[in-house]
N, C-alpha and C. Protein backbone atom coordinates (compact mmCIF):
# COMPACT_ATOMS: atom_id res chain seq x y z
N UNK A 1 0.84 -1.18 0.00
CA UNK A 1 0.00 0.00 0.00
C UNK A 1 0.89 1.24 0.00
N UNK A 2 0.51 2.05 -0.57
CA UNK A 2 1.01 3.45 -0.82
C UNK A 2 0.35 4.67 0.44
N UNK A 3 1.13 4.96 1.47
CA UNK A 3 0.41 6.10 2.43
C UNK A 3 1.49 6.87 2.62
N UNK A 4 0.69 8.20 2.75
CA UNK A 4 1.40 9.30 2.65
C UNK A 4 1.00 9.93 4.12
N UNK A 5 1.83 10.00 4.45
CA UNK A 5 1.64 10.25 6.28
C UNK A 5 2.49 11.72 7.03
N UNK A 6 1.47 12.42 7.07
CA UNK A 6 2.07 14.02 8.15
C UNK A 6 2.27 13.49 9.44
N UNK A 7 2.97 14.08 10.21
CA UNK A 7 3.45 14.46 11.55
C UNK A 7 4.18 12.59 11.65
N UNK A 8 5.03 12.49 10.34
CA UNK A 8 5.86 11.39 10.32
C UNK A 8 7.23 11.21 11.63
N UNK A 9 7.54 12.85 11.78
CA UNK A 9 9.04 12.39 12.79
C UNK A 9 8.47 12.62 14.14
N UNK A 10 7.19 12.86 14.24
CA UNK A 10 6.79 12.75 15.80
C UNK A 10 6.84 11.26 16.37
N UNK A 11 6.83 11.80 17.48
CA UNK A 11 6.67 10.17 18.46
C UNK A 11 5.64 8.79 18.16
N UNK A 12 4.20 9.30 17.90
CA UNK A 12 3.28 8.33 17.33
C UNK A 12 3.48 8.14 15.65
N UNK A 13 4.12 9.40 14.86
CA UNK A 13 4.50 9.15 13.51
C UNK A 13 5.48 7.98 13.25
N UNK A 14 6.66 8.53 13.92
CA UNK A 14 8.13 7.33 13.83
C UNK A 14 7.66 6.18 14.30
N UNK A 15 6.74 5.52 15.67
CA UNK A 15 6.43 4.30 15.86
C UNK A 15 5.20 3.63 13.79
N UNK A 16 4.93 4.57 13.75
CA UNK A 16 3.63 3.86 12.55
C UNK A 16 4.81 3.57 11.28
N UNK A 17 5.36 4.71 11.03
CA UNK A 17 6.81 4.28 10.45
C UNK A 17 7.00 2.67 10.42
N UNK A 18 8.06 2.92 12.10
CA UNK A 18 8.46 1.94 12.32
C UNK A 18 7.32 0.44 11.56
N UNK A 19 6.64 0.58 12.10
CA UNK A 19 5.37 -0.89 12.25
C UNK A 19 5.26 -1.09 10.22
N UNK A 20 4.76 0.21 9.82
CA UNK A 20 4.70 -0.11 8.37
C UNK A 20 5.12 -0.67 7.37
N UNK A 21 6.66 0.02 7.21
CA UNK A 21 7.69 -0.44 6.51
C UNK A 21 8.19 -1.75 6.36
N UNK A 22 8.06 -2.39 7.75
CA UNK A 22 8.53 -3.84 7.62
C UNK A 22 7.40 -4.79 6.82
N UNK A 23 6.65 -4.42 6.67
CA UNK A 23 5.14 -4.95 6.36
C UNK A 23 4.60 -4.37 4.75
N UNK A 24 6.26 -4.10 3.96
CA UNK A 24 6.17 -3.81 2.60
C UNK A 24 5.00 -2.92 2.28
N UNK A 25 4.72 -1.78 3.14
CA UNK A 25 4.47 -0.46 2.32
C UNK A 25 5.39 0.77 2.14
N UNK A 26 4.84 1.26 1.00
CA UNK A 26 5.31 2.74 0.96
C UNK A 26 5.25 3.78 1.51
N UNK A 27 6.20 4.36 1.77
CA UNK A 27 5.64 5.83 2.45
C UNK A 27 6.33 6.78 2.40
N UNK A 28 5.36 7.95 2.08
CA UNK A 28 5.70 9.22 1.82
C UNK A 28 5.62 10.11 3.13
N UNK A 29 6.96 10.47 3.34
CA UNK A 29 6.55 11.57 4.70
C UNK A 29 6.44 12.82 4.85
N UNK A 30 5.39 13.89 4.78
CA UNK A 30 5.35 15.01 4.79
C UNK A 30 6.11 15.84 5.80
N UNK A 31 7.61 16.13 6.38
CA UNK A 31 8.48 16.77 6.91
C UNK A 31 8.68 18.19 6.77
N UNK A 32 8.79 19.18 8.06
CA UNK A 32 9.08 20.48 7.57
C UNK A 32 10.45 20.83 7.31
N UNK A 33 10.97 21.63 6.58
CA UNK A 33 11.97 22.07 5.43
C UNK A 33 12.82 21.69 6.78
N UNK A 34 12.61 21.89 7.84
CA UNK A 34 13.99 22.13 9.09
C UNK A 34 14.28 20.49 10.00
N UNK A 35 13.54 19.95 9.33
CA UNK A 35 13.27 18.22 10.30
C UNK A 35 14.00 17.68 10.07
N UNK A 36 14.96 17.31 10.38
CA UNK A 36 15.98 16.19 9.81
C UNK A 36 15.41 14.95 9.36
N UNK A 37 16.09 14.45 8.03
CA UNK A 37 15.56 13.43 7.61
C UNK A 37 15.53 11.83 8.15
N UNK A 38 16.61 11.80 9.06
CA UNK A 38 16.71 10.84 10.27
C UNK A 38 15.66 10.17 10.91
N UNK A 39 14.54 11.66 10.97
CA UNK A 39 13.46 11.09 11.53
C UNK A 39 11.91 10.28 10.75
N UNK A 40 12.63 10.26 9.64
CA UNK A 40 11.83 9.52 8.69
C UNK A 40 12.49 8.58 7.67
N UNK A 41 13.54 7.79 8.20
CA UNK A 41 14.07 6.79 7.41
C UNK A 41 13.66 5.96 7.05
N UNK A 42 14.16 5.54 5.62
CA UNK A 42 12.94 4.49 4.74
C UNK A 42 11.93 5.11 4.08
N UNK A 43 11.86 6.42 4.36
CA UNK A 43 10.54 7.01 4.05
C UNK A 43 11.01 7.69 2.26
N UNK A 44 9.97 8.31 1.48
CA UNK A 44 10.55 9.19 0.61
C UNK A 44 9.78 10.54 1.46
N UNK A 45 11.01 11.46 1.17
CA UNK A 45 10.58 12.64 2.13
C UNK A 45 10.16 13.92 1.01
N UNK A 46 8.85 13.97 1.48
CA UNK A 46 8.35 15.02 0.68
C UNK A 46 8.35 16.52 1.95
N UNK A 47 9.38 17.92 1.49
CA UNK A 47 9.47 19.38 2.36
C UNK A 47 7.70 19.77 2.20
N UNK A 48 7.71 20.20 3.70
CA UNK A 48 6.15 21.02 3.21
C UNK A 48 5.70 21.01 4.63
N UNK A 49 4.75 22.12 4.43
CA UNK A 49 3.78 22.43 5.45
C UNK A 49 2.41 22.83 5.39
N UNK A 50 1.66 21.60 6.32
CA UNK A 50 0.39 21.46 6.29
C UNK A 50 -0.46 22.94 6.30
N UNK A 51 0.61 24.16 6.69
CA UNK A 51 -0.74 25.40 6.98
C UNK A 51 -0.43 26.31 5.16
N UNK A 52 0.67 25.38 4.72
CA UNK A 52 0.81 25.66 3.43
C UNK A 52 0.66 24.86 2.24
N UNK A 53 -0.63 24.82 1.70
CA UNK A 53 -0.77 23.70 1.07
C UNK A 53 0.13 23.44 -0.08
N UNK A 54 0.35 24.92 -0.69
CA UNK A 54 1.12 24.94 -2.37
C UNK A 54 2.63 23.78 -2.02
N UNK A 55 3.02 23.56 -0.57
CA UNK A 55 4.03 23.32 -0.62
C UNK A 55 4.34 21.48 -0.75
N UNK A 56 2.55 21.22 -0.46
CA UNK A 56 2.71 19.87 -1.04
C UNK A 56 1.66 19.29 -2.05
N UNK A 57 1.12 20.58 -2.76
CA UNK A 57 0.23 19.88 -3.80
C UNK A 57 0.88 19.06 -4.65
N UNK A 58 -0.11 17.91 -4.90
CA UNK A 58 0.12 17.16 -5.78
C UNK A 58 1.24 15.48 -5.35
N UNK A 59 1.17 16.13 -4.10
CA UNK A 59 2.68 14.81 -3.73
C UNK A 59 1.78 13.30 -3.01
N UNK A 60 0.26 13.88 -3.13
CA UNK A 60 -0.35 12.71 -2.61
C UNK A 60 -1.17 11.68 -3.75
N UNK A 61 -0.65 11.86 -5.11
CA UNK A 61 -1.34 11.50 -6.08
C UNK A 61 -0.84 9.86 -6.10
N UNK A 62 -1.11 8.70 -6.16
CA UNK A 62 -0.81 7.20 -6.26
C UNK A 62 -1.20 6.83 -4.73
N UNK A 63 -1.59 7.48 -3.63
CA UNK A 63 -1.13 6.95 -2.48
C UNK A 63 -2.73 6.61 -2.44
N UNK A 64 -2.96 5.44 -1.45
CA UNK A 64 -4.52 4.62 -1.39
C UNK A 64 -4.36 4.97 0.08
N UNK A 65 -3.86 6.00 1.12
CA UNK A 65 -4.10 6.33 2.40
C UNK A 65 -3.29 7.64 2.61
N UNK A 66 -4.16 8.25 3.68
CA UNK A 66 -3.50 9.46 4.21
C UNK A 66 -3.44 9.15 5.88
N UNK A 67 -2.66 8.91 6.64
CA UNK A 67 -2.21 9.17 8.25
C UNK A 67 -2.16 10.48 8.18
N UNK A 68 -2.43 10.85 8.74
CA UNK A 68 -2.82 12.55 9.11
C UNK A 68 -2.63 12.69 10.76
N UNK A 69 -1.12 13.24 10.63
CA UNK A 69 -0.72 13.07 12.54
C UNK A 69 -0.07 14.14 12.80
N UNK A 70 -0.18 15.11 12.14
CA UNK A 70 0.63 16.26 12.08
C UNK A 70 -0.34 17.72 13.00
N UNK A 71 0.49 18.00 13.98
CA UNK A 71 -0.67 18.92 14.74
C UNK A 71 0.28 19.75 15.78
N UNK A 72 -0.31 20.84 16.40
CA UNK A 72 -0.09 21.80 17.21
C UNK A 72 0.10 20.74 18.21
N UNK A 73 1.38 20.64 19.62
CA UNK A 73 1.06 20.22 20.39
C UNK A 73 2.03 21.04 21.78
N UNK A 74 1.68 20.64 22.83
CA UNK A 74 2.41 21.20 24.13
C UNK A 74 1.52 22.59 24.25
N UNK A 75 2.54 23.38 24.59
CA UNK A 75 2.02 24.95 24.72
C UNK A 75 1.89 25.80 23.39
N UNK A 76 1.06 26.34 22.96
CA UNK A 76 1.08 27.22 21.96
C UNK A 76 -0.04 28.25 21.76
N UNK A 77 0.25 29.27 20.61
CA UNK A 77 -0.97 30.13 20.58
C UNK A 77 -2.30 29.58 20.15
N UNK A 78 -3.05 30.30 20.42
CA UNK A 78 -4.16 29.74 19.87
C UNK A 78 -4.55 29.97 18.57
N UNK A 79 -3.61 31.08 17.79
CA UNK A 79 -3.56 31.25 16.44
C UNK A 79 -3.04 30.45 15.85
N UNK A 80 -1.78 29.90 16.67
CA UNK A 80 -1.12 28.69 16.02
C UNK A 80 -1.68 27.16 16.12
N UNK A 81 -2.60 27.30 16.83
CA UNK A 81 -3.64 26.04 17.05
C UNK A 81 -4.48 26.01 16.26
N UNK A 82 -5.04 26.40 15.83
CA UNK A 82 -6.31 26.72 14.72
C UNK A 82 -5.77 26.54 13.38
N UNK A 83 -4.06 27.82 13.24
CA UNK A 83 -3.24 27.43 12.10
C UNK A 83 -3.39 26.08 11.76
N UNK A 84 -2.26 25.01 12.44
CA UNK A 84 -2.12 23.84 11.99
C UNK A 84 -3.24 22.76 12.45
N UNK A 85 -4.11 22.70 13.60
CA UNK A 85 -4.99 21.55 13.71
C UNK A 85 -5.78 21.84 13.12
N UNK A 86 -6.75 22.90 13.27
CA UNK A 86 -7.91 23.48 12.07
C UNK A 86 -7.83 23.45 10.56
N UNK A 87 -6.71 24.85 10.60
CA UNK A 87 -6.15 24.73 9.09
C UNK A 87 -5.42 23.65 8.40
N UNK A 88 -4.44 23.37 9.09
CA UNK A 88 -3.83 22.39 8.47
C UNK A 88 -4.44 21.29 7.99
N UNK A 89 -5.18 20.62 8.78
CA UNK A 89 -6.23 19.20 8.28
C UNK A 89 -7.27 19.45 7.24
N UNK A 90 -7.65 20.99 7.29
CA UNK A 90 -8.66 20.97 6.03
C UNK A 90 -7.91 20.95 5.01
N UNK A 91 -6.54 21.68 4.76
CA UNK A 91 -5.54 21.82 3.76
C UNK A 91 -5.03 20.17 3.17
N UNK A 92 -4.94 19.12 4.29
CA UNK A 92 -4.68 17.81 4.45
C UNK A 92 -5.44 16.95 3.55
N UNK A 93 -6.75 16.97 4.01
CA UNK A 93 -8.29 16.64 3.64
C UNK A 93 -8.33 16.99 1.71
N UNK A 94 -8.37 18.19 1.52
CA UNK A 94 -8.39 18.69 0.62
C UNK A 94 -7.88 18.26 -0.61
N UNK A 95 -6.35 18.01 -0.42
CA UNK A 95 -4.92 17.36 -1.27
C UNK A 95 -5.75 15.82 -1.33
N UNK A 96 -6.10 15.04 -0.27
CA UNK A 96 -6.18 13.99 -0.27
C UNK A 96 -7.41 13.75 -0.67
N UNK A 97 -8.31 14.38 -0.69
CA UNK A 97 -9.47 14.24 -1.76
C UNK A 97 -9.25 14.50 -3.22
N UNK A 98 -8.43 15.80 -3.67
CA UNK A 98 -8.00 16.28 -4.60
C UNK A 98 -7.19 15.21 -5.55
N UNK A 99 -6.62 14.61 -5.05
CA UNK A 99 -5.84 12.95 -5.47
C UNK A 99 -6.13 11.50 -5.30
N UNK A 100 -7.23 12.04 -5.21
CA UNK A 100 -8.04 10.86 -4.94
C UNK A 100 -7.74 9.59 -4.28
N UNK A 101 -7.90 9.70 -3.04
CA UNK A 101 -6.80 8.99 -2.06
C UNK A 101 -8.33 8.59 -1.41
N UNK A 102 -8.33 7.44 -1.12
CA UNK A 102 -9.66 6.57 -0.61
C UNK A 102 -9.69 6.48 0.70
N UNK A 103 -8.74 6.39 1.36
CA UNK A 103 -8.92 6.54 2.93
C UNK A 103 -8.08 7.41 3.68
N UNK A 104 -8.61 8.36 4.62
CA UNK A 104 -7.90 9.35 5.21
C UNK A 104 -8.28 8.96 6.65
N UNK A 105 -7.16 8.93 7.23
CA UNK A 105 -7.45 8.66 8.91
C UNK A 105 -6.35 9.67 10.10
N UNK A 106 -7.24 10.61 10.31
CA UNK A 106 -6.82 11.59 10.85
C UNK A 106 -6.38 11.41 12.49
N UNK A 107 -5.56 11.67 13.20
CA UNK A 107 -5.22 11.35 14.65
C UNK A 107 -6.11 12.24 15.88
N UNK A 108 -6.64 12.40 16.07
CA UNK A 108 -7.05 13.59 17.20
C UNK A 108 -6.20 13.35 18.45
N UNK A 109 -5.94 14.94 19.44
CA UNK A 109 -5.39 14.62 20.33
C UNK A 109 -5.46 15.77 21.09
N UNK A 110 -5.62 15.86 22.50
CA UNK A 110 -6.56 16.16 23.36
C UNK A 110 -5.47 17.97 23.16
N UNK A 111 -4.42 18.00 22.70
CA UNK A 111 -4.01 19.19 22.70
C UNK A 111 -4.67 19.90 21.47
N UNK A 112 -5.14 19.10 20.24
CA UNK A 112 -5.37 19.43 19.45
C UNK A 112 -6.76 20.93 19.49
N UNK A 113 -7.31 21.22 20.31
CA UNK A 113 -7.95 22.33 20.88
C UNK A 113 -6.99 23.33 21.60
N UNK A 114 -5.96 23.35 21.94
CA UNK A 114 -5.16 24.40 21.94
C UNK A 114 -4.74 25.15 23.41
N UNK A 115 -4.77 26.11 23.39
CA UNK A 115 -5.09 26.77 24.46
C UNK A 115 -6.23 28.09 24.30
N UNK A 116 -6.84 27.53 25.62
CA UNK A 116 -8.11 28.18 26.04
C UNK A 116 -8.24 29.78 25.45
N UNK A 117 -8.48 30.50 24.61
CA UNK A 117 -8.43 31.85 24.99
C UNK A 117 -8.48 32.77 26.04
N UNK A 118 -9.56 32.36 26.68
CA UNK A 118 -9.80 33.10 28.04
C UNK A 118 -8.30 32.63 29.11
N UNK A 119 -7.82 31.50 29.15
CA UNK A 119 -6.26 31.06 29.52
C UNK A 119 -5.01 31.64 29.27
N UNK A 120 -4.92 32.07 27.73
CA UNK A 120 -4.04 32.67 26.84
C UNK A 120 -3.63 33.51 27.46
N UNK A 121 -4.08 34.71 28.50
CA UNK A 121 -3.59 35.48 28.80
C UNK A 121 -3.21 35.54 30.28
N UNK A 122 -3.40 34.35 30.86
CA UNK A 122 -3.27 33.91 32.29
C UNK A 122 -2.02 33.25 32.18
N UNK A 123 -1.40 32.46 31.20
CA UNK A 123 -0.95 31.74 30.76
C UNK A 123 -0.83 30.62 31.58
N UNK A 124 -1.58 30.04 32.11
CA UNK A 124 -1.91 28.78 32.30
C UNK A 124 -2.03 27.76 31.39
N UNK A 125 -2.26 27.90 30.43
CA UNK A 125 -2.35 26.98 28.93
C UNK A 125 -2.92 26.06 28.91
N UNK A 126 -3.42 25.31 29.96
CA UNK A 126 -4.55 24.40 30.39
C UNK A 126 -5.68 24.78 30.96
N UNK A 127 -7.00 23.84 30.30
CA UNK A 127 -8.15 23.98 31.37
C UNK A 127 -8.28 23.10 32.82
């Protein structure tokens, strides 16, 4: 199988990596320009960023899956939360409909809501 998988050099990315590859699929890893490629070995590494789509149109065309694990996490703004978990996945979604890619399976994760606004300025960053 052909899957093209964001938030590849994270911790739950590199384990699916890991598990895939031995099990004769392909995979394409969507990495930002600054990620070392280390963290996606075996992989073919496609530069790009999810809150920028131009930077990976078209790189999901042959693939029959999208892992979609790529997201805001720890402390951050809430502009930058919306950026990449909001934006980014519709941008994700989009490509992978656009290329007609049959199954998309997106990760959710409890940071993926961000920090609180009303928090933001307490900086507590948790509810």
């Amino acid at each position: 199988m052909n899957i093209f998988i964001t938030g590849a050099s994270g911790f739950i990315g590199q384990a699916i990596v890991k598990k895939l590859l031995p099990e004769g699929h392909s995979i394409r890893a969507l990495l930002l320009p600054q990620e070392p490629e280390s963290l996606a070995t075996g992989t073919t590494i496609i530069r790009g960023d999810v809150t920028r789509p131009e930077t990976f149109a078209g790189t999901m065309k042959g693939s029959d899956a999208v892992i979609h694990l790529a997201g805001a996490v720890g402390f951050q703004t809430w502009k930058n939360c919306l950026a990449i978990n909001r934006d980014g996945t519709r941008n994700v979604a989009r490509e992978a409909l656009s290329s007609n890619v049959r199954r998309f399976v997106p990760q959710g994760m409890p940071e993926a809501r961000g920090v609180s606004p009303s928090r933001a300025s307490s900086g507590s960053g948790r509810r």
